[in-house]
N, C-alpha and C. Protein backbone atom coordinates (compact mmCIF):
# COMPACT_ATOMS: atom_id res chain seq x y z
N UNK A 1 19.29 85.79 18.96
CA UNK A 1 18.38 86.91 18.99
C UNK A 1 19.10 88.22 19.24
N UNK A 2 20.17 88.04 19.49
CA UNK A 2 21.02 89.67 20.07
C UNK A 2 21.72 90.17 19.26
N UNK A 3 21.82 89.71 17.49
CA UNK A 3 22.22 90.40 16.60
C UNK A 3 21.22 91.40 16.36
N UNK A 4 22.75 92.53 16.48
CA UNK A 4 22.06 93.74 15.86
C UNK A 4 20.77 94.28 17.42
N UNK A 5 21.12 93.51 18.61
CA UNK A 5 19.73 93.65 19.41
C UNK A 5 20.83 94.30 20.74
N UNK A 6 19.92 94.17 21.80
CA UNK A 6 20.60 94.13 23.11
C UNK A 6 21.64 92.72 23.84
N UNK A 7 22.54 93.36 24.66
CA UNK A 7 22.96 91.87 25.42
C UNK A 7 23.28 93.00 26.53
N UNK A 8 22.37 93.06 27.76
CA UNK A 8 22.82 93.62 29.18
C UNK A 8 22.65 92.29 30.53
N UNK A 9 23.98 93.28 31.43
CA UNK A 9 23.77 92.22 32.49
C UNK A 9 22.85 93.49 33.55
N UNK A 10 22.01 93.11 34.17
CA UNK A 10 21.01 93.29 34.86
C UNK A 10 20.68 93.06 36.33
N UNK A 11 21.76 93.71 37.12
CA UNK A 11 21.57 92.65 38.73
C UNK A 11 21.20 91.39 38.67
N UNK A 12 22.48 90.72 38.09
CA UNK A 12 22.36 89.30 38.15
C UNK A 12 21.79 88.58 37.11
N UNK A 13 20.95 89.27 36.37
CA UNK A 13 20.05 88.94 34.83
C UNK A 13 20.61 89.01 33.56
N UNK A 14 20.99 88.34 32.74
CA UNK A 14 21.23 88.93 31.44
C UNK A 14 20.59 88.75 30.32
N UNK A 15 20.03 90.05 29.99
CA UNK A 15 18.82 90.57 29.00
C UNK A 15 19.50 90.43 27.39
N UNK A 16 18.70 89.43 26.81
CA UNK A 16 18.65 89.47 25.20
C UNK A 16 18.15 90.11 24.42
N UNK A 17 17.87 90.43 23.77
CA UNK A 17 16.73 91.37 22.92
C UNK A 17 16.89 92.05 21.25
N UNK A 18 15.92 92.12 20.95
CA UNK A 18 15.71 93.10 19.56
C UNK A 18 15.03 93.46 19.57
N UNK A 19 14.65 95.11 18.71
CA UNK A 19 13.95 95.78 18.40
C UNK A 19 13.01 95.29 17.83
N UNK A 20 11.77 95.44 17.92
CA UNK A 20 10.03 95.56 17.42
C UNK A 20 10.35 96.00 16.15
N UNK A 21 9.68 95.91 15.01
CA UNK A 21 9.58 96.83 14.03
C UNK A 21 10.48 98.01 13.42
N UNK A 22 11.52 97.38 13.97
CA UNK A 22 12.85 98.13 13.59
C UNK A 22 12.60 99.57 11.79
N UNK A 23 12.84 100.13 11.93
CA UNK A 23 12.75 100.86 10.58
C UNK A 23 11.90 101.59 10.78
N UNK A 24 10.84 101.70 9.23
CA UNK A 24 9.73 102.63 9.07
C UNK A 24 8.65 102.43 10.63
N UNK A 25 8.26 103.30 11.37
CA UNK A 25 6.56 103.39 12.33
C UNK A 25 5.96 104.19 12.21
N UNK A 26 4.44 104.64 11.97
CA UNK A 26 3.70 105.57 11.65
C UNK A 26 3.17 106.19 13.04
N UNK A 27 2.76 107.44 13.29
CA UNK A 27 2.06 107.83 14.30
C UNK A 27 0.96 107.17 14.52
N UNK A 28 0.88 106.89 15.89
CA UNK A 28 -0.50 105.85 16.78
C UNK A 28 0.20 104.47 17.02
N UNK A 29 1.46 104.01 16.33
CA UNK A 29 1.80 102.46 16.26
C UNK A 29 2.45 102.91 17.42
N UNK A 30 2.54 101.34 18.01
CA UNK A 30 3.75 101.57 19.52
C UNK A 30 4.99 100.90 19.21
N UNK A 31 5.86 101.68 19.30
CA UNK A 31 7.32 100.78 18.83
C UNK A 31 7.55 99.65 20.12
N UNK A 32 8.51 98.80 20.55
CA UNK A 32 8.63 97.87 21.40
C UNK A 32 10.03 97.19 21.15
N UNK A 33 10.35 96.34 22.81
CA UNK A 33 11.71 95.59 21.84
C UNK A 33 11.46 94.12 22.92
N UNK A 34 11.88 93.02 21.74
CA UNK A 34 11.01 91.34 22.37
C UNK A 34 12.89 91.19 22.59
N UNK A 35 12.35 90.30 24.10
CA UNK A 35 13.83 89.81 24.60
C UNK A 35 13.30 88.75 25.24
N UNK A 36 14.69 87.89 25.82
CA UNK A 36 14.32 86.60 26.95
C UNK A 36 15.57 87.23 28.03
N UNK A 37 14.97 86.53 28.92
CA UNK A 37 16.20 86.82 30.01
C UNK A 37 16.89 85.86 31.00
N UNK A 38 17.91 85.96 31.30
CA UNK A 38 18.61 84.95 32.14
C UNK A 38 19.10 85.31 33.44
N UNK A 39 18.47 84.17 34.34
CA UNK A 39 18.94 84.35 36.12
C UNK A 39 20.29 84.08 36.37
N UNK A 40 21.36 84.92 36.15
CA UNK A 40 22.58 84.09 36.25
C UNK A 40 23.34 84.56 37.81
N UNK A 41 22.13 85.37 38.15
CA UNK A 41 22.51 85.50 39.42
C UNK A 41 22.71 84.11 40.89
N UNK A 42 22.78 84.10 41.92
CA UNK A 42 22.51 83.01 43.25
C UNK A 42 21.03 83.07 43.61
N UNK A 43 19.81 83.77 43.38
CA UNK A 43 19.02 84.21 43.84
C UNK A 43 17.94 83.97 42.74
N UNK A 44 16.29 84.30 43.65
CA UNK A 44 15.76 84.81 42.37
C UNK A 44 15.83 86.10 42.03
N UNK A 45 15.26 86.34 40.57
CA UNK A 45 15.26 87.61 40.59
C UNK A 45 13.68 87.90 39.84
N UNK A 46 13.71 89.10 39.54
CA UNK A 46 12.62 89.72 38.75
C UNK A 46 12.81 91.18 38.33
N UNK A 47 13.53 91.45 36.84
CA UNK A 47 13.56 92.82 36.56
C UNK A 47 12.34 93.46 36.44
N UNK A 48 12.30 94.61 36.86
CA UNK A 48 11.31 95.65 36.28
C UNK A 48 12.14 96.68 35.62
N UNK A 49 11.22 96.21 33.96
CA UNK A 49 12.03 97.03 32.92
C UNK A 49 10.91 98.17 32.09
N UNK A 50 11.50 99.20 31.53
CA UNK A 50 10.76 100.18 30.59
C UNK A 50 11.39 100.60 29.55
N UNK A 51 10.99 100.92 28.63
CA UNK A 51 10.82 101.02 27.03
C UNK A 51 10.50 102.46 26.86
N UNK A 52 11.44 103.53 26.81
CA UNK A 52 11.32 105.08 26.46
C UNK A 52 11.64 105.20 24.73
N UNK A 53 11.13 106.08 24.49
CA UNK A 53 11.42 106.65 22.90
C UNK A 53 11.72 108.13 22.99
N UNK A 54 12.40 108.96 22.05
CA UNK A 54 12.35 110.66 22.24
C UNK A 54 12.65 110.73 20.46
N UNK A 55 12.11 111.94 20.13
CA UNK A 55 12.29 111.93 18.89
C UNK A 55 14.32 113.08 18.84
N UNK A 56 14.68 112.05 17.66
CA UNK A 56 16.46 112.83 17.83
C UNK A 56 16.31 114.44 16.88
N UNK A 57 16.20 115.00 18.62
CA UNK A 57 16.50 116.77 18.22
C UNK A 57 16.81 117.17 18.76
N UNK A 58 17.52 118.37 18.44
CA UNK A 58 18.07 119.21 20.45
C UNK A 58 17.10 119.51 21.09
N UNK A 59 17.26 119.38 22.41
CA UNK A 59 16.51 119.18 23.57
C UNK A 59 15.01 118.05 23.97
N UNK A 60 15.09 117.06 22.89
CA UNK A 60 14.08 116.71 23.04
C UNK A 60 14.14 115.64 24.17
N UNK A 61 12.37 115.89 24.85
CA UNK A 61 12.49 115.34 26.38
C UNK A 61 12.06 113.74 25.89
N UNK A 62 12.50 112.74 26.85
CA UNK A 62 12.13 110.93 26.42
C UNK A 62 10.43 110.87 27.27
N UNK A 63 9.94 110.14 26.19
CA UNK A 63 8.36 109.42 26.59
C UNK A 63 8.39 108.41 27.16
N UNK A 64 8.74 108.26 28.30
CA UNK A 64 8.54 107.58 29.49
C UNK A 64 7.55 105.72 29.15
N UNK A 65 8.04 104.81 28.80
CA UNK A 65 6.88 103.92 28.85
C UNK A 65 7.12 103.44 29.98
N UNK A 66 5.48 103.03 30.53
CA UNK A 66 5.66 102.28 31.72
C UNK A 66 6.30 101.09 32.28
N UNK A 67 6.31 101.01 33.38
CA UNK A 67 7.42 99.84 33.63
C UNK A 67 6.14 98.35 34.04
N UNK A 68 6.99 97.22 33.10
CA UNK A 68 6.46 95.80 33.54
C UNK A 68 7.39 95.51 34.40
N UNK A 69 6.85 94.31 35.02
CA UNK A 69 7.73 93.56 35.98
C UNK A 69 7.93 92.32 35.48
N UNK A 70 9.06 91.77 34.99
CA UNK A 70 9.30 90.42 34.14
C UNK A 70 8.94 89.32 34.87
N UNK A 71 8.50 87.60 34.82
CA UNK A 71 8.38 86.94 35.57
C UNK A 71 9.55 86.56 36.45
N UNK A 72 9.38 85.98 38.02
CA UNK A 72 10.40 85.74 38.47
C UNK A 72 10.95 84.38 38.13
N UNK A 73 12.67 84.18 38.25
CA UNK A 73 13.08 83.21 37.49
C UNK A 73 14.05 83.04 38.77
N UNK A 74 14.23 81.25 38.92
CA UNK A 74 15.04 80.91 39.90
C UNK A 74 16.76 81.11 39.12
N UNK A 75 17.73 80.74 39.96
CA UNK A 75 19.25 80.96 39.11
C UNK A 75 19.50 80.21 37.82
N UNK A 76 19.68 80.36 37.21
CA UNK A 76 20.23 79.35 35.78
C UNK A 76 19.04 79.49 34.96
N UNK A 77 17.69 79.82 35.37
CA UNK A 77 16.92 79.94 34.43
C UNK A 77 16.51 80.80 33.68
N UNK A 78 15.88 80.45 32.46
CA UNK A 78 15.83 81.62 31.14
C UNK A 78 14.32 81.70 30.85
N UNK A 79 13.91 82.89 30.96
CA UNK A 79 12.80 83.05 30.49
C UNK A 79 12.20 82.60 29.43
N UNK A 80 10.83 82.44 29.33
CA UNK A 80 10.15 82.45 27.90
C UNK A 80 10.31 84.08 26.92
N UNK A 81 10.41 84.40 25.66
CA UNK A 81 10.37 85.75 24.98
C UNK A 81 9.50 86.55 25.61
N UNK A 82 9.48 87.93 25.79
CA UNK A 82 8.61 88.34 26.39
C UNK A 82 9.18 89.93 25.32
N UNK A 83 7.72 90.34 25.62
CA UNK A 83 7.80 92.14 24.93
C UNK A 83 7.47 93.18 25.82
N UNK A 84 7.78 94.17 25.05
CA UNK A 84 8.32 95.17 25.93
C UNK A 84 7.60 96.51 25.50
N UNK A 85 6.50 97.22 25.30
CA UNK A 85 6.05 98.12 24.74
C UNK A 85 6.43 99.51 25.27
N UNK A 86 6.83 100.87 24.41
CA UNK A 86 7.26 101.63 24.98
C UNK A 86 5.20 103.02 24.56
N UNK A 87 5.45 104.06 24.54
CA UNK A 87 4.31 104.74 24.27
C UNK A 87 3.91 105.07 22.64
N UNK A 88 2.92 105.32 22.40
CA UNK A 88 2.17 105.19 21.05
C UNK A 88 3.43 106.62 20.18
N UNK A 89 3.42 106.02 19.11
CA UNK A 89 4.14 107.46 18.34
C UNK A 89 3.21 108.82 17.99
N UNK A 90 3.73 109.56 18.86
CA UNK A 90 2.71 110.67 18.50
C UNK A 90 2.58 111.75 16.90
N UNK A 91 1.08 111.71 16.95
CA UNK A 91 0.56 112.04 15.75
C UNK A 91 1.36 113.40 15.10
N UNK A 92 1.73 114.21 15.87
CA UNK A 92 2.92 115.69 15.13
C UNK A 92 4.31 115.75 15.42
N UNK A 93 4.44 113.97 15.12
CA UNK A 93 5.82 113.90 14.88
C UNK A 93 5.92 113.61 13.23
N UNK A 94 6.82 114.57 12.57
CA UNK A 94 6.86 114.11 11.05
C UNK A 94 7.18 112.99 10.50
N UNK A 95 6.86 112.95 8.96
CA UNK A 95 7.53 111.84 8.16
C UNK A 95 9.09 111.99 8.30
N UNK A 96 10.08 111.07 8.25
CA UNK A 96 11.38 111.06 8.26
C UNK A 96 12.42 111.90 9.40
N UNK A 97 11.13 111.89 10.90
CA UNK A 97 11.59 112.06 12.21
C UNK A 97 12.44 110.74 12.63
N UNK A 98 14.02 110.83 13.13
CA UNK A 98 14.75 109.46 13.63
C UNK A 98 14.11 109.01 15.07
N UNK A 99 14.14 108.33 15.66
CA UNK A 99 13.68 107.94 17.00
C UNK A 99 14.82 107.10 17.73
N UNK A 100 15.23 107.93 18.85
CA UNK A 100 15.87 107.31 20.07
C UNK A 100 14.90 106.20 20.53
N UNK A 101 16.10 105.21 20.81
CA UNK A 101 14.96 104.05 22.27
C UNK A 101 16.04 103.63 23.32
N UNK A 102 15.29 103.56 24.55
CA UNK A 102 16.52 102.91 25.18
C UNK A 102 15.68 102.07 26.20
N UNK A 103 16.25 101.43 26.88
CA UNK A 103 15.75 99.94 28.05
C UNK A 103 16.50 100.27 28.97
N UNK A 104 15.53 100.25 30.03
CA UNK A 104 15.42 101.30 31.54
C UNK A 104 15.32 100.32 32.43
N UNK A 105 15.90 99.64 33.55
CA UNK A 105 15.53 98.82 34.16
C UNK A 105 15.82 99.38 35.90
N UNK A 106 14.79 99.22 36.56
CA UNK A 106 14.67 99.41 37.95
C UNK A 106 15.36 98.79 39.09
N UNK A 107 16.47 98.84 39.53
CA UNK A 107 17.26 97.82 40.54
C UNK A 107 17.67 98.99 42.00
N UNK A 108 16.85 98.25 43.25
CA UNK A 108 17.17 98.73 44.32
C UNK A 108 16.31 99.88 44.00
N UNK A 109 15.55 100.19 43.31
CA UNK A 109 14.67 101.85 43.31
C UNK A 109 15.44 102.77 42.95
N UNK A 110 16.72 102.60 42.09
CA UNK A 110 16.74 103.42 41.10
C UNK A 110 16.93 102.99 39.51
N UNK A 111 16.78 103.57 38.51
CA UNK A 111 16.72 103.20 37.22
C UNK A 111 18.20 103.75 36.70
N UNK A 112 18.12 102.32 35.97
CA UNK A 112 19.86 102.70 35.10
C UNK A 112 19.43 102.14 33.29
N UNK A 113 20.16 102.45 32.60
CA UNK A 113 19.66 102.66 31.38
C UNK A 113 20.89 101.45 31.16
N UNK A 114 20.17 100.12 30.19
CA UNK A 114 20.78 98.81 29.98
C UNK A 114 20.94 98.99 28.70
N UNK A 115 20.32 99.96 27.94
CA UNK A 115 20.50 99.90 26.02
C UNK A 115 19.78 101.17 25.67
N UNK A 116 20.48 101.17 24.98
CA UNK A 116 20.16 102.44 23.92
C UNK A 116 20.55 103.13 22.41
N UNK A 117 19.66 103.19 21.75
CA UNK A 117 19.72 103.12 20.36
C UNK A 117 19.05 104.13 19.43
N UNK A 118 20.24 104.71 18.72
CA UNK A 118 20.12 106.30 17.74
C UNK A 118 19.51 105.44 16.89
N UNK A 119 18.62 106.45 16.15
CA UNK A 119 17.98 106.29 14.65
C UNK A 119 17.20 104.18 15.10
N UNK A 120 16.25 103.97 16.15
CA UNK A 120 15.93 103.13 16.27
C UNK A 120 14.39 102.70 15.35
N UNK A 121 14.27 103.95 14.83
CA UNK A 121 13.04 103.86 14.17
C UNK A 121 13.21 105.31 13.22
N UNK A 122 12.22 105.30 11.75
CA UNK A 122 11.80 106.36 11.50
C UNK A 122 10.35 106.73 11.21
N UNK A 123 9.85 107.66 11.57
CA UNK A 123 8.63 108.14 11.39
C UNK A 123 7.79 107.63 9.86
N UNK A 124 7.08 106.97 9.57
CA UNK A 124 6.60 106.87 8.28
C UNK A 124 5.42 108.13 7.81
N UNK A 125 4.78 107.52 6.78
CA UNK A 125 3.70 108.46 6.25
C UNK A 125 2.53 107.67 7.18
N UNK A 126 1.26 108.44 7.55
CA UNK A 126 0.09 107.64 7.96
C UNK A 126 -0.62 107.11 7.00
């Protein structure tokens, strides 16, 4: 699953993943990226991860998606696939706008950025 996708280690976790709908998305669709994850830590764990998008221009600010909390998994174990939704594509973003994404994950109460990806999407026609 990590061609062409994510492979992060994660306080102890290591996150698989690919992009949702990779390519063309129209405004209102929610882009997303489906991963499984692994406890390869001593412990349990449980990431809390988020799914931002920004459209690629100078200065443009990232759309924040909210954060899930993944199930908790004892050491050695691997999650079932799970998805990841970031916020709806907004409607006055143009046709043939590129889209940043990146995977945000929460450890100790602060957020560090596990992936991130230019031209992860482009804007379609509605």
């Amino acid at each position: 699953m990590a061609a062409g996708g994510l492979v992060a280690l994660v306080g102890g976790a290591v996150l698989l993943g690919r992009v949702l709908s990779a390519g063309k998305i129209k405004p209102g669709q929610t882009p997303g990226l489906r991963f499984t994850w692994r406890n390869e830590g001593t412990n349990e764990f449980r990431p809390q991860l988020r799914f931002d998008i920004r459209e690629e221009a100078p200065l443009a600010g990232w759309k924040d998606g909210g954060y899930i909390t993944a199930p908790a998994l004892l050491p050695e174990e691997t999650s079932e696939e799970l998805i990841i939704k970031g916020q709806s594509i907004p409607s006055d973003w143009t046709k043939g706008t590129t889209i940043e994404a990146k995977l945000v994950a929460r450890i100790d109460g602060k957020d560090a950025i596990v992936w991130q990806r230019a031209k992860a999407f482009t804007v379609a026609e509605l």
